[in-house]
Protein backbone atom coordinates (compact mmCIF):
# COMPACT_ATOMS: atom_id res chain seq x y z
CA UNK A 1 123.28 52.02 34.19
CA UNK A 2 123.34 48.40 32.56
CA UNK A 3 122.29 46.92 35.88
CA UNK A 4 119.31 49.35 36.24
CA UNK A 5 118.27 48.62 32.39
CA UNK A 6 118.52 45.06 32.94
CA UNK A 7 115.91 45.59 36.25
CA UNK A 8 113.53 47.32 34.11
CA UNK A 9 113.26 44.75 31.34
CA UNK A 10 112.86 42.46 34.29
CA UNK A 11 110.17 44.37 35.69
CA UNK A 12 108.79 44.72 32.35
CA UNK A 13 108.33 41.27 31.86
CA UNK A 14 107.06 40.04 35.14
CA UNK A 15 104.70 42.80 34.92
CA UNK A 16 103.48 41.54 31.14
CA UNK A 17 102.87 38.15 32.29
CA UNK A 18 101.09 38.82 35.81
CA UNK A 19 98.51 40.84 33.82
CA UNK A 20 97.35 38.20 31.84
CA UNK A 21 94.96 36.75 34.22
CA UNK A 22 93.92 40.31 35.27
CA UNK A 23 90.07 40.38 35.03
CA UNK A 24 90.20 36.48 35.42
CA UNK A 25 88.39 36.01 38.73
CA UNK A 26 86.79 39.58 38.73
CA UNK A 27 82.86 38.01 38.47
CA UNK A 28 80.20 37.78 40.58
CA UNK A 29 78.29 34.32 40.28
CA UNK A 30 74.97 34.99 41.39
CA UNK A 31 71.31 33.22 40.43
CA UNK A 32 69.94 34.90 37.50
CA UNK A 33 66.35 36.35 38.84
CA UNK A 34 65.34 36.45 35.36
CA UNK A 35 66.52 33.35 34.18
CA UNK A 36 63.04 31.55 31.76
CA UNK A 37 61.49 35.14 31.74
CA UNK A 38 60.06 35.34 28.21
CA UNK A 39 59.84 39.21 27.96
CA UNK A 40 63.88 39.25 28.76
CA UNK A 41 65.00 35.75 26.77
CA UNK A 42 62.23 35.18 24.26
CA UNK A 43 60.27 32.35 24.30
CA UNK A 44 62.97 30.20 22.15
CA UNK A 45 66.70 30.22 22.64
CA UNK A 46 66.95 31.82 18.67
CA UNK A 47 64.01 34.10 19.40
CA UNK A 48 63.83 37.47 20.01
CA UNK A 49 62.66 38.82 23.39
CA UNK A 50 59.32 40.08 23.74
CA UNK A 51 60.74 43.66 23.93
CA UNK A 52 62.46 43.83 21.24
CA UNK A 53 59.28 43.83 18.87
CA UNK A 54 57.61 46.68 20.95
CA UNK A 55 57.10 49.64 18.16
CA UNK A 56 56.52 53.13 19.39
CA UNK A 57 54.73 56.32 17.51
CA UNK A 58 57.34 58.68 15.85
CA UNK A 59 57.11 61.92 17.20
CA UNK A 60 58.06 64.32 14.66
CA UNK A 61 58.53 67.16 17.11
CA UNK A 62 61.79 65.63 18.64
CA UNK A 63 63.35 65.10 15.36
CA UNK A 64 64.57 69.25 15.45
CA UNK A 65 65.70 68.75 19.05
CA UNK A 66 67.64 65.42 18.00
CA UNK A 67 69.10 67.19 14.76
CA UNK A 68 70.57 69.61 17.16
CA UNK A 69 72.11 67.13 19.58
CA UNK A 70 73.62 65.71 16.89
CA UNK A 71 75.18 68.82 15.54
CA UNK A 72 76.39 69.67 19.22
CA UNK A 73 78.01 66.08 19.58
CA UNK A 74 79.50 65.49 15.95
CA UNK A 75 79.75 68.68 14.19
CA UNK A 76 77.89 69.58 11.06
């Protein structure tokens, strides 16, 4: 029973230390088709993109519908 113990803890530790490098090499490089696009990056590296700044007409009607989705999700 000792012996099978002292496996596990074995096992345990190997297993601990192979998983740190887990997600290490799990990336795809690949060219960014996007890369110096202005409406994705911003025109400045501390800028917001172009996007971002976009404001859109509240539409009163969905705030009922939302309310409800809420209540449904989280509870009153």
């Amino acid at each position: 029973m000792k012996g099978l113990l002292n496996i596990g803890v074995f096992l345990l530790v190997v297993g601990s230390l192979t998983s740190c490098d887990y997600q290490k090499y799990n990336t795809i490089r690949q060219k960014d088709f996007r890369d110096g696009d202005k409406y994705v990056y911003g025109p400045g590296l501390d800028s917001a993109a172009v996007q971002t700044t976009y404001k859109y007409a509240s539409r009163p009607e969905l705030a009922d519908r939302t309310n409800k989705i809420r209540q449904k999700l989280f509870g009153k």
